[in-house]
PDB file of N, CA and C in Angstrom:
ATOM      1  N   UNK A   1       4.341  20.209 -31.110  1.00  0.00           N
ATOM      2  CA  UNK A   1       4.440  21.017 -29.915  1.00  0.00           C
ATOM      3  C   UNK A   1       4.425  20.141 -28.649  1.00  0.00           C
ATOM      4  N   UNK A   2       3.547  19.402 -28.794  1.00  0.00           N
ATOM      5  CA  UNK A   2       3.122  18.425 -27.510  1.00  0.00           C
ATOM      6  C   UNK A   2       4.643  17.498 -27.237  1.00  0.00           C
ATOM      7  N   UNK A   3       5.635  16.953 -28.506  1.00  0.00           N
ATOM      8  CA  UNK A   3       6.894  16.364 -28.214  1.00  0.00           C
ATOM      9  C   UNK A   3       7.795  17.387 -27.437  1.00  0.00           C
ATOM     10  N   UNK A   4       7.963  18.470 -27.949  1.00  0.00           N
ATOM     11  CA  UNK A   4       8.673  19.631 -27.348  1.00  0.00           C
ATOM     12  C   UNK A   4       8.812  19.562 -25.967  1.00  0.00           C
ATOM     13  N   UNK A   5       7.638  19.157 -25.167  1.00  0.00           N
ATOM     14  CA  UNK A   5       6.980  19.255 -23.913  1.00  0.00           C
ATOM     15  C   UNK A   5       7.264  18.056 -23.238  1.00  0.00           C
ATOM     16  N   UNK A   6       7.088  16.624 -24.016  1.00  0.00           N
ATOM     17  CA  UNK A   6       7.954  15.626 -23.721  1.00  0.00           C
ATOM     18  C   UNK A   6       9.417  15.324 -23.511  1.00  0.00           C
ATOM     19  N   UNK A   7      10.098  15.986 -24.276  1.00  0.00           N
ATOM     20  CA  UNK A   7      11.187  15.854 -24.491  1.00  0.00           C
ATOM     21  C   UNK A   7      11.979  16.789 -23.385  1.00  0.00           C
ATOM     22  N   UNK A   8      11.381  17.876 -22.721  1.00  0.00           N
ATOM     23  CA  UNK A   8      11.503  19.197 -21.867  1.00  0.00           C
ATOM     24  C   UNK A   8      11.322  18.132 -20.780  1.00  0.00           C
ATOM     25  N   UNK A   9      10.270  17.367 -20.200  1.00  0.00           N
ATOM     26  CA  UNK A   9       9.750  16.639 -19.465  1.00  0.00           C
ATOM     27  C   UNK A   9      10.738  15.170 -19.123  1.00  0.00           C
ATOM     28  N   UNK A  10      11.266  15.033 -20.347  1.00  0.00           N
ATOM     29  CA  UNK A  10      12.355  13.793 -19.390  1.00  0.00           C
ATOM     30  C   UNK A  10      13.701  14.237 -19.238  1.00  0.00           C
ATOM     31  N   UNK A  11      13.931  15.099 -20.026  1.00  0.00           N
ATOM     32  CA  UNK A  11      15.243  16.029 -19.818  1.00  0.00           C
ATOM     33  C   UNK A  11      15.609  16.666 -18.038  1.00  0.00           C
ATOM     34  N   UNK A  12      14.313  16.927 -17.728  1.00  0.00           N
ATOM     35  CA  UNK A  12      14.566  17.674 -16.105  1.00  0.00           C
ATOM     36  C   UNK A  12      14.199  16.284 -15.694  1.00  0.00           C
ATOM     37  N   UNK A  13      13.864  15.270 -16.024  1.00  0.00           N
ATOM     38  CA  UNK A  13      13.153  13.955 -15.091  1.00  0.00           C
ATOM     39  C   UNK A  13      14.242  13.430 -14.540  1.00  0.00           C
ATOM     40  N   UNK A  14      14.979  12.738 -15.690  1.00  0.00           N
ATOM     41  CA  UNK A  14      16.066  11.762 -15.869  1.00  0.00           C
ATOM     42  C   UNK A  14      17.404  12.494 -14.865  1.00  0.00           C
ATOM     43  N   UNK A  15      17.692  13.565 -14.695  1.00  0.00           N
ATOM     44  CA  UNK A  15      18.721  13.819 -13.658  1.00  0.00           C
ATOM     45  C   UNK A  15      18.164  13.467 -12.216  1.00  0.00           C
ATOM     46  N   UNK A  16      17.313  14.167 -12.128  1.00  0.00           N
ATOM     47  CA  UNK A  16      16.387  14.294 -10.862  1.00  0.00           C
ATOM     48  C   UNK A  16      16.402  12.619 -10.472  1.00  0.00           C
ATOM     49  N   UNK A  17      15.893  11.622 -10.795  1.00  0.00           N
ATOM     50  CA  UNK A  17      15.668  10.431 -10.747  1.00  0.00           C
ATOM     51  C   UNK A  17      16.981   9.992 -10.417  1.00  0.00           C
ATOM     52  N   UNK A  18      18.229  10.241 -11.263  1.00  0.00           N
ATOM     53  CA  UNK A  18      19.573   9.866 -11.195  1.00  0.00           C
ATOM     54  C   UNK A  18      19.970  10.082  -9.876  1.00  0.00           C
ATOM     55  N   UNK A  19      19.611  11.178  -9.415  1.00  0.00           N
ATOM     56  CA  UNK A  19      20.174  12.153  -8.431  1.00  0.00           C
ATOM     57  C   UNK A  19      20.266  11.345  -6.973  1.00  0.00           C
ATOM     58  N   UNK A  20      18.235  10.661  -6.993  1.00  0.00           N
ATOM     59  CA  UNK A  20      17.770  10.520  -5.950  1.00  0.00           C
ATOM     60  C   UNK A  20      17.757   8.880  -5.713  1.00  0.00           C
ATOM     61  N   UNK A  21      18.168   8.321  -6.513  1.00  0.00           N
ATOM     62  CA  UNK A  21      18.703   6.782  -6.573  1.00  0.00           C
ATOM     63  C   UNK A  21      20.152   6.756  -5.992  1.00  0.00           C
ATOM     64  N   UNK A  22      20.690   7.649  -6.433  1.00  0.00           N
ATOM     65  CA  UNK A  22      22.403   7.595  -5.562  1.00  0.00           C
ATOM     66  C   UNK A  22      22.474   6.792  -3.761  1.00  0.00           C
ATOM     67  N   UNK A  23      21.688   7.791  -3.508  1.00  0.00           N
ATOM     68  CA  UNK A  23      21.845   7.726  -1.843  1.00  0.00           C
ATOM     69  C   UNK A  23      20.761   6.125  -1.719  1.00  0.00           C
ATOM     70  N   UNK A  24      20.194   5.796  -2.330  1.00  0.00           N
ATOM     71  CA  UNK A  24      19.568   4.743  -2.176  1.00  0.00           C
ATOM     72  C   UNK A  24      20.597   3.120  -2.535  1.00  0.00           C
ATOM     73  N   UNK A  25      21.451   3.497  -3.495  1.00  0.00           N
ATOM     74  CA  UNK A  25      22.102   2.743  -3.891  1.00  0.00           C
ATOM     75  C   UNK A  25      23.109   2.686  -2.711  1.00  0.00           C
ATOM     76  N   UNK A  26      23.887   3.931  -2.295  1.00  0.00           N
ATOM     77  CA  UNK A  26      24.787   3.993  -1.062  1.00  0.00           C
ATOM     78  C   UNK A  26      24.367   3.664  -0.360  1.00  0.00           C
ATOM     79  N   UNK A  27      23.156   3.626  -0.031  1.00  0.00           N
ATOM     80  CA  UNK A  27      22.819   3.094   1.669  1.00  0.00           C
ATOM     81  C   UNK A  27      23.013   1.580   1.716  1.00  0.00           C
ATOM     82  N   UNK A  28      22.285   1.062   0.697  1.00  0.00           N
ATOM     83  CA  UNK A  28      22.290  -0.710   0.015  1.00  0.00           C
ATOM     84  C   UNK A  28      23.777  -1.120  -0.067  1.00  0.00           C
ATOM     85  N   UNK A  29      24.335  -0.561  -0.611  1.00  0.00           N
ATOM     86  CA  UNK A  29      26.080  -0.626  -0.853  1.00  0.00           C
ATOM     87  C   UNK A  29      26.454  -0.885   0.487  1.00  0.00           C
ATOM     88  N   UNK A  30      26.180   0.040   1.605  1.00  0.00           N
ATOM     89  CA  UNK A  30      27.151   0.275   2.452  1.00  0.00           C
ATOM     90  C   UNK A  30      26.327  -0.778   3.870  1.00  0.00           C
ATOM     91  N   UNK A  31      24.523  -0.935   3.910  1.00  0.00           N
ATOM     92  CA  UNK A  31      24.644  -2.051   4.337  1.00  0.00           C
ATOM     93  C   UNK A  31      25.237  -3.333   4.361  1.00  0.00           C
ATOM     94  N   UNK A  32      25.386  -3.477   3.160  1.00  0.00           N
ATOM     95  CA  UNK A  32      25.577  -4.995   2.590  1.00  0.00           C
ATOM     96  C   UNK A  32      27.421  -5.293   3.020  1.00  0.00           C
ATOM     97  N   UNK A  33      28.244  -4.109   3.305  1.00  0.00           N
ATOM     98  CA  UNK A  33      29.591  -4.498   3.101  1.00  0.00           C
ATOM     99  C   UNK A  33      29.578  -4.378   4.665  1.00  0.00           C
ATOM    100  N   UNK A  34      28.283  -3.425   5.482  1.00  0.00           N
ATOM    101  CA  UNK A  34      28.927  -3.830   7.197  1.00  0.00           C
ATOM    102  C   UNK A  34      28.511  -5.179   7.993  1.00  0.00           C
ATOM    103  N   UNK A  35      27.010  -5.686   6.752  1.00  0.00           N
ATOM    104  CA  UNK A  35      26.808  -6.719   7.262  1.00  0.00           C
ATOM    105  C   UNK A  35      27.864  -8.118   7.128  1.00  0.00           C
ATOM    106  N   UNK A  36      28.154  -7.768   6.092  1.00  0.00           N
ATOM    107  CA  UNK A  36      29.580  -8.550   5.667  1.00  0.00           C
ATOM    108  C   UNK A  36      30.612  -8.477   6.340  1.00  0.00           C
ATOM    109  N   UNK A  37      31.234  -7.677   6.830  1.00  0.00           N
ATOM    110  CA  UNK A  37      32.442  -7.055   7.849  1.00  0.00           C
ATOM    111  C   UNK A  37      31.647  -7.634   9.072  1.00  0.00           C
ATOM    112  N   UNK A  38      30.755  -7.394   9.736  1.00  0.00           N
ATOM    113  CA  UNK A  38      30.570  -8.364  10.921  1.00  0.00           C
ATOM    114  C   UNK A  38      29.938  -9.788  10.908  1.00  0.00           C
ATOM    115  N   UNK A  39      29.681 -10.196   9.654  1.00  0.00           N
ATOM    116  CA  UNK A  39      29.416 -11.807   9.426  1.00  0.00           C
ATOM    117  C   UNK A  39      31.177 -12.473   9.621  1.00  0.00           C
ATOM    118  N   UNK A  40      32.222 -11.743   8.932  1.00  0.00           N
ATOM    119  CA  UNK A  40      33.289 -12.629   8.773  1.00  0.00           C
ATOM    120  C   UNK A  40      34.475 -12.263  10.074  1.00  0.00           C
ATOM    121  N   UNK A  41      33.324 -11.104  11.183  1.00  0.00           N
ATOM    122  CA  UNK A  41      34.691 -11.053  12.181  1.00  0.00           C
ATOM    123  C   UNK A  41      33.463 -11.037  13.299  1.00  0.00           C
ATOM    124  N   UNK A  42      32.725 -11.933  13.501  1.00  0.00           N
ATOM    125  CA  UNK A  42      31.861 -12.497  14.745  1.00  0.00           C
ATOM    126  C   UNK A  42      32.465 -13.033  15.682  1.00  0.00           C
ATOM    127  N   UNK A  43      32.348 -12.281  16.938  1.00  0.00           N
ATOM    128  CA  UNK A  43      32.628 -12.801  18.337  1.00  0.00           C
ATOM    129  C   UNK A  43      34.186 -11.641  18.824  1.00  0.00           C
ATOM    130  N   UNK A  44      34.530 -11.014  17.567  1.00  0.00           N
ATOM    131  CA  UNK A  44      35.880 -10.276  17.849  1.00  0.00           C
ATOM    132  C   UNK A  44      35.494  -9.191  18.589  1.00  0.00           C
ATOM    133  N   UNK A  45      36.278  -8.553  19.671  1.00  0.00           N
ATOM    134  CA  UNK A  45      35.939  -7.231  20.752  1.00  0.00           C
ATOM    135  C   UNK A  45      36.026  -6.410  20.485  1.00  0.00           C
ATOM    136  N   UNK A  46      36.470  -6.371  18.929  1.00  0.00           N
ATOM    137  CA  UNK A  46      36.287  -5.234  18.435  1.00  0.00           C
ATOM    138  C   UNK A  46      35.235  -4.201  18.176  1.00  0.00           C
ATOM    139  N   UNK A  47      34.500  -5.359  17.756  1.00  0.00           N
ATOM    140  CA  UNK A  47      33.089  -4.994  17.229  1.00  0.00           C
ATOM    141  C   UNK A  47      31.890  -4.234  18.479  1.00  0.00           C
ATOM    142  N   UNK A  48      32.536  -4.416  19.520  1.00  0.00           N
ATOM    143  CA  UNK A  48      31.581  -4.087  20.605  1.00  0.00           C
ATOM    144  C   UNK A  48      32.341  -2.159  20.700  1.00  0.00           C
ATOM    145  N   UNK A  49      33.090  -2.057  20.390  1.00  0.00           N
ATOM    146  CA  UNK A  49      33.743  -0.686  20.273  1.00  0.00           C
ATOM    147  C   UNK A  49      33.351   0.184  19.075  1.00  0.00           C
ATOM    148  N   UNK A  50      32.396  -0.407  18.048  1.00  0.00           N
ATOM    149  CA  UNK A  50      31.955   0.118  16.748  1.00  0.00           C
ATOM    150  C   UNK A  50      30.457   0.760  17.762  1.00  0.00           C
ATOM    151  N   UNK A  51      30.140   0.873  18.382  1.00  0.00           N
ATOM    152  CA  UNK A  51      28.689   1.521  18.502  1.00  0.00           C
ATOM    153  C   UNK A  51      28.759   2.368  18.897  1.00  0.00           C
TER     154      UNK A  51
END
């Protein structure tokens, strides 16, 4: 009985967890490629028009 309850227990866990790592991963993702995009175009006037 007590597995039943385990098994109920990572079944609703494991999405939930999935769910809430996404946006954590996107945020990391999407720092890392603007810090990159203004490491390799430093000093361009463009960049002063991104804010």
């Amino acid at each position: 009985m007590i597995g039943t309850f385990i098994i109920i227990g990572v079944l609703l866990l494991i999405p939930v967890l999935f769910l809430a790592s996404t946006p954590i991963a996107a945020a990391a993702i999407g720092w890392a490629l603007k810090n990159n995009a203004e490491l390799d175009h430093a000093g361009s006037e463009l960049l002063d028009c991104n804010n």
